[in-house]
PDB file of N, CA and C in Angstrom:
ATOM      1  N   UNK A   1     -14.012  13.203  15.750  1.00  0.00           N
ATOM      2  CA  UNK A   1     -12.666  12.718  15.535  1.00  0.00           C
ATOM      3  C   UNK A   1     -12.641  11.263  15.068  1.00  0.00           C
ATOM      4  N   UNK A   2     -13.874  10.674  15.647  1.00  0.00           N
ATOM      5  CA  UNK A   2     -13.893   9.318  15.210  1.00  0.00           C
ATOM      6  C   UNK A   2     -14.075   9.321  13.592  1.00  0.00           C
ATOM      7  N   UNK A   3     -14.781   9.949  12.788  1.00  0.00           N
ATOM      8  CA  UNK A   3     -15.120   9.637  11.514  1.00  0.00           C
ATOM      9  C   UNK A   3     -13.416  10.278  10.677  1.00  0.00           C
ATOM     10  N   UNK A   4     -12.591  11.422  11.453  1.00  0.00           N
ATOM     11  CA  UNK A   4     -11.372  11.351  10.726  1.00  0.00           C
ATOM     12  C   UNK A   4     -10.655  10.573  10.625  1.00  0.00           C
ATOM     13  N   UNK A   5     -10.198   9.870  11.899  1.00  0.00           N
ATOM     14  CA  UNK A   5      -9.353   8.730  11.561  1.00  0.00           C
ATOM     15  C   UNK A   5      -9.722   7.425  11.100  1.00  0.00           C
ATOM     16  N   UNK A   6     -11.340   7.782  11.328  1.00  0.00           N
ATOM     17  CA  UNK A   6     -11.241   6.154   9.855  1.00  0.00           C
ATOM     18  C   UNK A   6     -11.449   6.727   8.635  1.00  0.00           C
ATOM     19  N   UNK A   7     -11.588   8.451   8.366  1.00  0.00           N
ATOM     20  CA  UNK A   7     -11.103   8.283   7.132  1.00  0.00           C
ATOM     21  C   UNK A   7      -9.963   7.707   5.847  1.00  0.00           C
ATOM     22  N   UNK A   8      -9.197   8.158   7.504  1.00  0.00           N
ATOM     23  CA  UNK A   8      -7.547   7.313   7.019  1.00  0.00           C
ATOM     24  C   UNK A   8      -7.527   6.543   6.503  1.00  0.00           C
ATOM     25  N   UNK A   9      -7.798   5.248   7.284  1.00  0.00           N
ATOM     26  CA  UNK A   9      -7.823   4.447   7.338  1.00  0.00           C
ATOM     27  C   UNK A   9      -9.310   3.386   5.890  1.00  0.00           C
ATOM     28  N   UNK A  10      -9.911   3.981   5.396  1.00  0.00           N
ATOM     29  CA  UNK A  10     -10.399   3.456   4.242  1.00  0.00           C
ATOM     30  C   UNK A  10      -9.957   3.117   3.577  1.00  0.00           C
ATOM     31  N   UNK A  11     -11.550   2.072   2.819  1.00  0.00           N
ATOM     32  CA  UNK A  11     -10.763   1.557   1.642  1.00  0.00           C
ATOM     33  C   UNK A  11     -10.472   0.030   2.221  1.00  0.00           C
ATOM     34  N   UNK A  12     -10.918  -0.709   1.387  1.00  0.00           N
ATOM     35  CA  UNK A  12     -10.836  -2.140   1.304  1.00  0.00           C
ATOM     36  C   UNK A  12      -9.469  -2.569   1.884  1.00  0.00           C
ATOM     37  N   UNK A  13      -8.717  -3.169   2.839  1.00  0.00           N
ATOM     38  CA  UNK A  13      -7.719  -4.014   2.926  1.00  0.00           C
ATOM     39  C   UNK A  13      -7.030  -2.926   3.267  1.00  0.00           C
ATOM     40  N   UNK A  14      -7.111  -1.650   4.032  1.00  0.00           N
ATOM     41  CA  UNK A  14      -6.158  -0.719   4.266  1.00  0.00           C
ATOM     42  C   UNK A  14      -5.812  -1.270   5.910  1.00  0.00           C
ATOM     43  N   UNK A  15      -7.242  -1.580   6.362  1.00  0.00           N
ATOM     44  CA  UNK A  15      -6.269  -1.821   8.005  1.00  0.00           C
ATOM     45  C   UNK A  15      -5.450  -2.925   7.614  1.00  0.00           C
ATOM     46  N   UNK A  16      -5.840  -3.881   6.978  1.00  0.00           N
ATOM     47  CA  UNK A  16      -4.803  -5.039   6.830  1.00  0.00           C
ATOM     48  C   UNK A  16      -3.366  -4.618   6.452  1.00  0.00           C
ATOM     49  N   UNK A  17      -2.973  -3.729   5.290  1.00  0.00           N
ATOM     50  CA  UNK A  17      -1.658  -3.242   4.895  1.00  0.00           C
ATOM     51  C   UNK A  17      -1.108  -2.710   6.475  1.00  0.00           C
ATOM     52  N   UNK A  18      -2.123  -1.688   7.184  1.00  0.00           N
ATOM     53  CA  UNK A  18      -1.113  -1.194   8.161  1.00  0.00           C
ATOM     54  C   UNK A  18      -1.038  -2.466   9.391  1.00  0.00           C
ATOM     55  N   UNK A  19      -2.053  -2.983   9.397  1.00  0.00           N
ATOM     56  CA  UNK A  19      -1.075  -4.114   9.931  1.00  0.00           C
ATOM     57  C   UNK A  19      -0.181  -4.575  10.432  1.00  0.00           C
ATOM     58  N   UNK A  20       0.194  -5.264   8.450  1.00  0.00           N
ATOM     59  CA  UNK A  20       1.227  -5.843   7.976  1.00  0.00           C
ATOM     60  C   UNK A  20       2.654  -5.296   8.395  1.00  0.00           C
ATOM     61  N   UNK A  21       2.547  -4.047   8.305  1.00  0.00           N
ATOM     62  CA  UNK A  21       3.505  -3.026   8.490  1.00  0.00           C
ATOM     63  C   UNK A  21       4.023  -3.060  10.045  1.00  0.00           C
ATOM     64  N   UNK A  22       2.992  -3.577  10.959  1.00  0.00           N
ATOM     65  CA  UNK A  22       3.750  -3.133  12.035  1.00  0.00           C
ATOM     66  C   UNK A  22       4.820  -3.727  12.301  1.00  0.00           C
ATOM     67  N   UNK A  23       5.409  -4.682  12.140  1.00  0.00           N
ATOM     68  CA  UNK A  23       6.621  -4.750  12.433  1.00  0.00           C
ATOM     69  C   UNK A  23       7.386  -4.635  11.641  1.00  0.00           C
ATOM     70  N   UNK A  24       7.594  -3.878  10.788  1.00  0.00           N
ATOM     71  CA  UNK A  24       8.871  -2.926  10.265  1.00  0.00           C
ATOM     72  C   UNK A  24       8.456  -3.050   8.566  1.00  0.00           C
ATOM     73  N   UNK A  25       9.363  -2.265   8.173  1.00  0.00           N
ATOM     74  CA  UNK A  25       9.355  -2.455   6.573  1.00  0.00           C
ATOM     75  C   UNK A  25       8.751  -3.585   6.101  1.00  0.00           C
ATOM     76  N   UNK A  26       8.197  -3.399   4.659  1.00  0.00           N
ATOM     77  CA  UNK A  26       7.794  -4.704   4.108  1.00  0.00           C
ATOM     78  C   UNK A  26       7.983  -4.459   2.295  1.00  0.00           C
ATOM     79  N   UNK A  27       8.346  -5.402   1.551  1.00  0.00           N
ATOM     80  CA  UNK A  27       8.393  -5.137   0.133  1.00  0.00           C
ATOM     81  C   UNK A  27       7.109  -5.482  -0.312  1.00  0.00           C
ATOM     82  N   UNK A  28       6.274  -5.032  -1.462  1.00  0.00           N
ATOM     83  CA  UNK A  28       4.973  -4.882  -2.310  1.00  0.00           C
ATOM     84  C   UNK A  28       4.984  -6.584  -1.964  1.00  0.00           C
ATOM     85  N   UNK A  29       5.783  -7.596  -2.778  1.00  0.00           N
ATOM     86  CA  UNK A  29       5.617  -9.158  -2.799  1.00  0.00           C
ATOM     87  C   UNK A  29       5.632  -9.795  -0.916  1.00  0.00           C
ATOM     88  N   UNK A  30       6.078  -8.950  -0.396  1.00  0.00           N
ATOM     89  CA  UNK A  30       6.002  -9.245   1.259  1.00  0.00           C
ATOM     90  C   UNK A  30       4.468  -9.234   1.659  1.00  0.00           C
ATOM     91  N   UNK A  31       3.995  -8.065   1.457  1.00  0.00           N
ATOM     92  CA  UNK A  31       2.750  -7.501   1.812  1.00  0.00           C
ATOM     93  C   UNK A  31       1.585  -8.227   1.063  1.00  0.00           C
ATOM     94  N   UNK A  32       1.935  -8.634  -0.199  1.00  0.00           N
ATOM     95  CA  UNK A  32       0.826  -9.690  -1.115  1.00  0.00           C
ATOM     96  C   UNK A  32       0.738 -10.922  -0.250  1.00  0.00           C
ATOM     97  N   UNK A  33       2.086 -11.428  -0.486  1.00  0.00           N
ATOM     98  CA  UNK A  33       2.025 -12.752   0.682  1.00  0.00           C
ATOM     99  C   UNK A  33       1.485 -12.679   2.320  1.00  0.00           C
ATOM    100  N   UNK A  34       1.496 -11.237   2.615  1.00  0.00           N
ATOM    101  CA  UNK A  34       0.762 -11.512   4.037  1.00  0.00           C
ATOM    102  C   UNK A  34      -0.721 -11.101   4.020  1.00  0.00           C
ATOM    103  N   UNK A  35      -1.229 -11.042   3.265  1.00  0.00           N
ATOM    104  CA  UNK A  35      -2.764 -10.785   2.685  1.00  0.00           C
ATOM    105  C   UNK A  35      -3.268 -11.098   1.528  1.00  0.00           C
ATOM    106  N   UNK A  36      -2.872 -12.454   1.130  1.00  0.00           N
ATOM    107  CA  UNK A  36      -3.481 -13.601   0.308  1.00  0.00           C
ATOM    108  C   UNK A  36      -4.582 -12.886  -0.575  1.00  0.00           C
ATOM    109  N   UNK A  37      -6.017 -12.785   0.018  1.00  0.00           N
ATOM    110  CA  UNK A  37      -6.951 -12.192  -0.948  1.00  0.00           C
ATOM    111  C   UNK A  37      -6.779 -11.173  -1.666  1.00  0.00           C
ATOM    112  N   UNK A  38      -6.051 -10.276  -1.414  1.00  0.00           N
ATOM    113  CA  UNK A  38      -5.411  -8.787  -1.883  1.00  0.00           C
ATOM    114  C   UNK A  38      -5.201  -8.714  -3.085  1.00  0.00           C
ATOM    115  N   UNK A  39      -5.341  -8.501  -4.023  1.00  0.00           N
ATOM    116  CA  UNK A  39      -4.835  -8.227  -5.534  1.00  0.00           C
ATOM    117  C   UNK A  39      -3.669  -7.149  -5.429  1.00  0.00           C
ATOM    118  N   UNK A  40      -3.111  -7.610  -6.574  1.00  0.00           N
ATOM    119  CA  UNK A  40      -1.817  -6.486  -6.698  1.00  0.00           C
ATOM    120  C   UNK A  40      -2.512  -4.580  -7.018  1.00  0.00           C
ATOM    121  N   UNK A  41      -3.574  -4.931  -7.671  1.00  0.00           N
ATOM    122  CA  UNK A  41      -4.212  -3.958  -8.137  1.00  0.00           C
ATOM    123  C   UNK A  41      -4.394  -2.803  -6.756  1.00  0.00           C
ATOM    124  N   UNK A  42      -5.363  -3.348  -6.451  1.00  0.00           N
ATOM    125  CA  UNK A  42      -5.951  -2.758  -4.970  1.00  0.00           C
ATOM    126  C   UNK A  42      -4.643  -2.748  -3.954  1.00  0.00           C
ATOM    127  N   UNK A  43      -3.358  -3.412  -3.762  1.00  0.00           N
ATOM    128  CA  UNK A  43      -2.414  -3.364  -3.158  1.00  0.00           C
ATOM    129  C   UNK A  43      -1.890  -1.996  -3.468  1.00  0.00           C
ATOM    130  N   UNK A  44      -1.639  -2.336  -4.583  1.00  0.00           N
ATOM    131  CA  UNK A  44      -1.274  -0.641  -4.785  1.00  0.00           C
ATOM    132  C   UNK A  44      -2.060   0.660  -4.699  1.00  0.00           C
ATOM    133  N   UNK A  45      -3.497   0.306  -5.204  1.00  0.00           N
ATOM    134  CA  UNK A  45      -3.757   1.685  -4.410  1.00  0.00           C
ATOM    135  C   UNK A  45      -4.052   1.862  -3.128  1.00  0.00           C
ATOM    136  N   UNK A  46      -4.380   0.853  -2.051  1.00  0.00           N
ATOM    137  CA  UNK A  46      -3.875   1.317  -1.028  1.00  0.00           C
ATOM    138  C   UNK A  46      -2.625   1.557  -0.695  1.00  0.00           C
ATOM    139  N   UNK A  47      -1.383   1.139  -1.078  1.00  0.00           N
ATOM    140  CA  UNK A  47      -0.071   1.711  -0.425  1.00  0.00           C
ATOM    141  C   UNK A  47       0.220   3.135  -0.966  1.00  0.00           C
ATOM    142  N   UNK A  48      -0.991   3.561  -2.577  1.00  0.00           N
ATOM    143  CA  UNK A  48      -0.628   4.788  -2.758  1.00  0.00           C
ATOM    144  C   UNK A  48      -1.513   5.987  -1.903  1.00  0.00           C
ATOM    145  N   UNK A  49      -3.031   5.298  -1.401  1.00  0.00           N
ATOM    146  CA  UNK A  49      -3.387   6.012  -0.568  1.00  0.00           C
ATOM    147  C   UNK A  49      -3.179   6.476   0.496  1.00  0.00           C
ATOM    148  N   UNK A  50      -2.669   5.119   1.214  1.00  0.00           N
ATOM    149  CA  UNK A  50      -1.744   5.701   2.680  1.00  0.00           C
ATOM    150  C   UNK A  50      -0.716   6.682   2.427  1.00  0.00           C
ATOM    151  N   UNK A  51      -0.108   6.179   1.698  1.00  0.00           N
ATOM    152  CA  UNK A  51       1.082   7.309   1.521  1.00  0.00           C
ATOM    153  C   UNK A  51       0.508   8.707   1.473  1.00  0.00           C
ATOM    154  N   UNK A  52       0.029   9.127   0.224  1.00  0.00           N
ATOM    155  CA  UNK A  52      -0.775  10.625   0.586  1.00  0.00           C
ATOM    156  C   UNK A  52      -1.666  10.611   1.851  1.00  0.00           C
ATOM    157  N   UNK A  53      -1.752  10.081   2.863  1.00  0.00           N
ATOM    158  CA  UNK A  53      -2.485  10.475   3.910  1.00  0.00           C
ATOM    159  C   UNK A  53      -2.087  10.359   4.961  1.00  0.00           C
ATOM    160  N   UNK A  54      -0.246  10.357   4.559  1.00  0.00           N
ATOM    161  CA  UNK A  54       0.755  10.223   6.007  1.00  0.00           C
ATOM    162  C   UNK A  54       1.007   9.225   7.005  1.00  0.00           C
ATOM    163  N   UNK A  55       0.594   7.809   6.377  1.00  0.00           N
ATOM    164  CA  UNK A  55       0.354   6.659   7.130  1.00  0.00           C
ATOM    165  C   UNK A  55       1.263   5.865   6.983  1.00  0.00           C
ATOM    166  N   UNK A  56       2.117   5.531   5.409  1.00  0.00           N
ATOM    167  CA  UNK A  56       2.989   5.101   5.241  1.00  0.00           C
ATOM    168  C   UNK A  56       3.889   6.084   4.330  1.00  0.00           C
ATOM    169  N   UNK A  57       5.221   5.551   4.556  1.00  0.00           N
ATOM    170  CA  UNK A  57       6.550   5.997   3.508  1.00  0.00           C
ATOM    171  C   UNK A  57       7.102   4.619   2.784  1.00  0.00           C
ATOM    172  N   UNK A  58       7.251   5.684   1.455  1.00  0.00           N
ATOM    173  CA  UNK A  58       7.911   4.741   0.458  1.00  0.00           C
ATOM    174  C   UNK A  58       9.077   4.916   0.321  1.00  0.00           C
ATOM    175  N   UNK A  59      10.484   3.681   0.282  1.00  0.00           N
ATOM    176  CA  UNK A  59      11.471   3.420   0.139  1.00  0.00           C
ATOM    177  C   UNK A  59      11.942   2.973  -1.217  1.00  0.00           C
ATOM    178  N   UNK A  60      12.481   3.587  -2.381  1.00  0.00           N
ATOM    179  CA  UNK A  60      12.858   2.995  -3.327  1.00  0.00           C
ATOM    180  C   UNK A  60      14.654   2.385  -2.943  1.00  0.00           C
ATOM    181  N   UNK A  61      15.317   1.315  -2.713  1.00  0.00           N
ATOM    182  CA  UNK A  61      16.505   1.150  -2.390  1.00  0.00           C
ATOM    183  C   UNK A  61      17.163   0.385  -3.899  1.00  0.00           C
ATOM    184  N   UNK A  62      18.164   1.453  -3.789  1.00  0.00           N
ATOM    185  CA  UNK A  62      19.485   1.303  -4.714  1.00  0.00           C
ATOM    186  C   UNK A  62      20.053  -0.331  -4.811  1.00  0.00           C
ATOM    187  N   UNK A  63      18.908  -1.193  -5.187  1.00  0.00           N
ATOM    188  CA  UNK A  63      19.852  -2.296  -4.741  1.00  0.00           C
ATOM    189  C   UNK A  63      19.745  -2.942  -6.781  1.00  0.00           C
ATOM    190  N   UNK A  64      20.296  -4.377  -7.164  1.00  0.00           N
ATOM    191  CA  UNK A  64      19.791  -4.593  -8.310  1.00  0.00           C
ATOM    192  C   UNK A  64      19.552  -6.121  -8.412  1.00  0.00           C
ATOM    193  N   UNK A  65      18.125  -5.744  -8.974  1.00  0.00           N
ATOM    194  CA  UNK A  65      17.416  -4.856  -9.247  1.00  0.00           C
ATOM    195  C   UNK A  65      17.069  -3.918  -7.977  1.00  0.00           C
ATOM    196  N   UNK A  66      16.785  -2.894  -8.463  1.00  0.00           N
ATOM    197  CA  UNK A  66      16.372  -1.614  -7.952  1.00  0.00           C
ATOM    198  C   UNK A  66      14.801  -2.306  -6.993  1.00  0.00           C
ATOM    199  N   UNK A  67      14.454  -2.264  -5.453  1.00  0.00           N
ATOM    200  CA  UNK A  67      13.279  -2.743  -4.565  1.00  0.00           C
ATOM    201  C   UNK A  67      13.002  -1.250  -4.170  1.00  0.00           C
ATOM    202  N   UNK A  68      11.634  -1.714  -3.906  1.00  0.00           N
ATOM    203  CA  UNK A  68      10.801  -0.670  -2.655  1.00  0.00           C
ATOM    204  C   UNK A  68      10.283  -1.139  -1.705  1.00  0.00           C
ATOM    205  N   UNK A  69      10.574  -0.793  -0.998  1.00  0.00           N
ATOM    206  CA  UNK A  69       9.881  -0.796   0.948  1.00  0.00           C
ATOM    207  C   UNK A  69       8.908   0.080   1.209  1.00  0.00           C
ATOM    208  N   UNK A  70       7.870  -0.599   1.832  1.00  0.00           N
ATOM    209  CA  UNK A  70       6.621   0.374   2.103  1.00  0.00           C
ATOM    210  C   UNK A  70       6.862   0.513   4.439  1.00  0.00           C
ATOM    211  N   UNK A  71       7.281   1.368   4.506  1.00  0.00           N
ATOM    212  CA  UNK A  71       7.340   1.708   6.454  1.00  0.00           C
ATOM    213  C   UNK A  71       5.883   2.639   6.719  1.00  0.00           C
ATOM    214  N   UNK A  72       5.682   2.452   8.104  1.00  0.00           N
ATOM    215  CA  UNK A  72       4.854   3.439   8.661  1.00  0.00           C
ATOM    216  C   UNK A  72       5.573   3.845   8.935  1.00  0.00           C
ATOM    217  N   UNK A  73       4.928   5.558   9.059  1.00  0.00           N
ATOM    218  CA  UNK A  73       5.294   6.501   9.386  1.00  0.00           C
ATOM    219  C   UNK A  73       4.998   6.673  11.429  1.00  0.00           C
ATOM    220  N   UNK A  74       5.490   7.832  12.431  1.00  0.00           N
ATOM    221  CA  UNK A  74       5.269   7.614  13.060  1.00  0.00           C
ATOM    222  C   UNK A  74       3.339   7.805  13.589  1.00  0.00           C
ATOM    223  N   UNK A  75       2.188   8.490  12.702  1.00  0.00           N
ATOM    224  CA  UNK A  75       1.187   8.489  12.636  1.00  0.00           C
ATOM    225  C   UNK A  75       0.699   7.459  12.504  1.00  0.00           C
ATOM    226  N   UNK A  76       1.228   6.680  11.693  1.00  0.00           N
ATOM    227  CA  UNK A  76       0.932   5.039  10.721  1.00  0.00           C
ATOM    228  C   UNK A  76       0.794   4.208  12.413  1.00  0.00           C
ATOM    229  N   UNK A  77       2.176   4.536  13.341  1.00  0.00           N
ATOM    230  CA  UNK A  77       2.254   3.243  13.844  1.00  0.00           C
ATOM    231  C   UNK A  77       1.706   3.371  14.772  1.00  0.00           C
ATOM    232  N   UNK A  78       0.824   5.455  15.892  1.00  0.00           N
ATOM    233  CA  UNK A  78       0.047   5.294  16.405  1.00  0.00           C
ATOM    234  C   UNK A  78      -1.952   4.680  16.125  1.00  0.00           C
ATOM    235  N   UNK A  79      -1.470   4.073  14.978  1.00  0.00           N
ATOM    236  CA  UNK A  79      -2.933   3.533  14.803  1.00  0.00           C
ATOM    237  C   UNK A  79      -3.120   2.018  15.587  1.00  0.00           C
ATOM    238  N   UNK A  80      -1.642   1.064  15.463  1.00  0.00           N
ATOM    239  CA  UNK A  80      -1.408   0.239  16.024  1.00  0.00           C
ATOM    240  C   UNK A  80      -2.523  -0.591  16.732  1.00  0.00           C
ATOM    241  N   UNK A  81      -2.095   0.428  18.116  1.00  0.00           N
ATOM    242  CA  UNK A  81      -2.905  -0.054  19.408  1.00  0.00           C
ATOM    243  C   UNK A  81      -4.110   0.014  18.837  1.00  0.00           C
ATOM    244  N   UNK A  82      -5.091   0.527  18.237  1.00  0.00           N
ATOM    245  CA  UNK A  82      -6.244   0.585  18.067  1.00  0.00           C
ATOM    246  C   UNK A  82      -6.625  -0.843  17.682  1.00  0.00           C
ATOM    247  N   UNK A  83      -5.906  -0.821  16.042  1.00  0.00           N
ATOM    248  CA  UNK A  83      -5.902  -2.419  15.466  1.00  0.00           C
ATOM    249  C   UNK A  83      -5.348  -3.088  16.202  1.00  0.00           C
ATOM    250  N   UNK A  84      -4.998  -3.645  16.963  1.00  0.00           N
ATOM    251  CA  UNK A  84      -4.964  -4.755  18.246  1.00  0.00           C
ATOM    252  C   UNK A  84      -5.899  -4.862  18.856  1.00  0.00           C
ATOM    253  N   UNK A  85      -6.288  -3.617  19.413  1.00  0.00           N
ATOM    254  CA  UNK A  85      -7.973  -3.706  20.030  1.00  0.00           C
ATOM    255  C   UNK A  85      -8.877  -4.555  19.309  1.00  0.00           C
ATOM    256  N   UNK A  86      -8.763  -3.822  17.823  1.00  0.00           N
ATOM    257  CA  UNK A  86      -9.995  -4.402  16.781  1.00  0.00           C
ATOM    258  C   UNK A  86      -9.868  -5.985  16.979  1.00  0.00           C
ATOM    259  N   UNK A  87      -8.680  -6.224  16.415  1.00  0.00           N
ATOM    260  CA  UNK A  87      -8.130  -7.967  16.550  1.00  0.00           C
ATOM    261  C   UNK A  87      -8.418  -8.645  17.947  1.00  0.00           C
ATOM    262  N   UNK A  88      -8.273  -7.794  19.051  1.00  0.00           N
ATOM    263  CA  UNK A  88      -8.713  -8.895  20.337  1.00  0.00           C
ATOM    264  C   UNK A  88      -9.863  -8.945  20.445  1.00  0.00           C
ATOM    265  N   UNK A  89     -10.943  -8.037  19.866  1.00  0.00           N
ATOM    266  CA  UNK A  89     -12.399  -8.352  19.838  1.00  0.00           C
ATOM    267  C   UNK A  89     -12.785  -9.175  19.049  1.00  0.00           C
ATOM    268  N   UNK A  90     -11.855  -9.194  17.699  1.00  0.00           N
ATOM    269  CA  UNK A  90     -12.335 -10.050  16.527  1.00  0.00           C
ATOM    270  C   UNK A  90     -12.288 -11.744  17.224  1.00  0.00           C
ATOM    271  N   UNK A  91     -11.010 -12.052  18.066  1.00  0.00           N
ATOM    272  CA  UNK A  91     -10.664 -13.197  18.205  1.00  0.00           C
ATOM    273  C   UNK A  91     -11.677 -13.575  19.628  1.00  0.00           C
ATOM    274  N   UNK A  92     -12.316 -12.597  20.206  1.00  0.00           N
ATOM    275  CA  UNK A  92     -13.026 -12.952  21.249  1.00  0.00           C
ATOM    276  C   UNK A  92     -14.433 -13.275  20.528  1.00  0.00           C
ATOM    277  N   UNK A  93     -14.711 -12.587  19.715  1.00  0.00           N
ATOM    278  CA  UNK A  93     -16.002 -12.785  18.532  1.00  0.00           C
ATOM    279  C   UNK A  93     -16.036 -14.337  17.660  1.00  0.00           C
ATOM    280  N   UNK A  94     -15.001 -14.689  17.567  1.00  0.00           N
ATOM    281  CA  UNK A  94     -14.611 -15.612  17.023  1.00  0.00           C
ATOM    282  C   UNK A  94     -15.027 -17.197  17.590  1.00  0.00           C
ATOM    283  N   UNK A  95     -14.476 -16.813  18.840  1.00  0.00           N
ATOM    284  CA  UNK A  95     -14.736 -17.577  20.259  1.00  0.00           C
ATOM    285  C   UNK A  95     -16.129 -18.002  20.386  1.00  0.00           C
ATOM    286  N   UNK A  96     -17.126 -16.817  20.467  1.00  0.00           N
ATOM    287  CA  UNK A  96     -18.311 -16.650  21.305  1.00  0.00           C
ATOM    288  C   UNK A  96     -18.967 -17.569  19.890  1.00  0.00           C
ATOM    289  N   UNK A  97     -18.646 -17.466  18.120  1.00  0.00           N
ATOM    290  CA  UNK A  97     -19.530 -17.688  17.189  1.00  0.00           C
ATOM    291  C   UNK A  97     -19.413 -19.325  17.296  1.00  0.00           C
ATOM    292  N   UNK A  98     -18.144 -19.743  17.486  1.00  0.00           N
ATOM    293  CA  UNK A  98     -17.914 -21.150  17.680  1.00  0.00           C
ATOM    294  C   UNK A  98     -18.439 -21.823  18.677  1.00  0.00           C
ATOM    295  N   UNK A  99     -18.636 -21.325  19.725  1.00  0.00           N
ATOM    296  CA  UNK A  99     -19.363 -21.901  20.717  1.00  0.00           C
ATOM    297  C   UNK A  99     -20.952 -21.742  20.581  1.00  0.00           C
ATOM    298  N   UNK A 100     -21.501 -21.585  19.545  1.00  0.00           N
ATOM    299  CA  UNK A 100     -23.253 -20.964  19.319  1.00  0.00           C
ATOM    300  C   UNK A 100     -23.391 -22.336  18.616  1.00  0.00           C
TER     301      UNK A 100
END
């Protein structure tokens, strides 16, 4: 089960998009700005990969100009807790390298 759900989850900068996402909607220029290194390129195909793999939904809104919103889905947002895990190890890792 472990190797399915990081299938999901592949792909360069995908945990970062879901992320980004957890706290609620985000527009394509939202999501660039919260992951700096990211190219627009690779932005998009991860928001088109998640999407086919039930992680996120796309919002086109009627506004003008015409925006899209990228949401997790409710699958998307049980990944969450995991990536928090990842992040409190990262920042405890972080800790231990600075002090060496």
């Amino acid at each position: 089960m472990l190797t399915e759900c990081m299938s999901v989850i592949t792909g360069a900068w995908a945990p970062n998009v879901i992320w980004s996402l957890r706290a609620g909607p985000r527009r394509f220029s939202e999501l660039r700005a919260d992951i700096p290194p990211i190219s627009a390129k690779v932005l998009s195909a991860r928001l088109s990969e998640l999407q086919k793999r039930g992680i996120l939904v796309r919002h086109v809104r009627r506004t003008s100009p015409p925006s899209t919103e990228y949401e997790l889905t409710p699958l998307g947002a049980e990944l969450i807790p995991a990536l928090d895990a990842i992040v409190a190890v990262g920042h405890r890792l972080k800790a231990i390298r600075a002090n060496i």
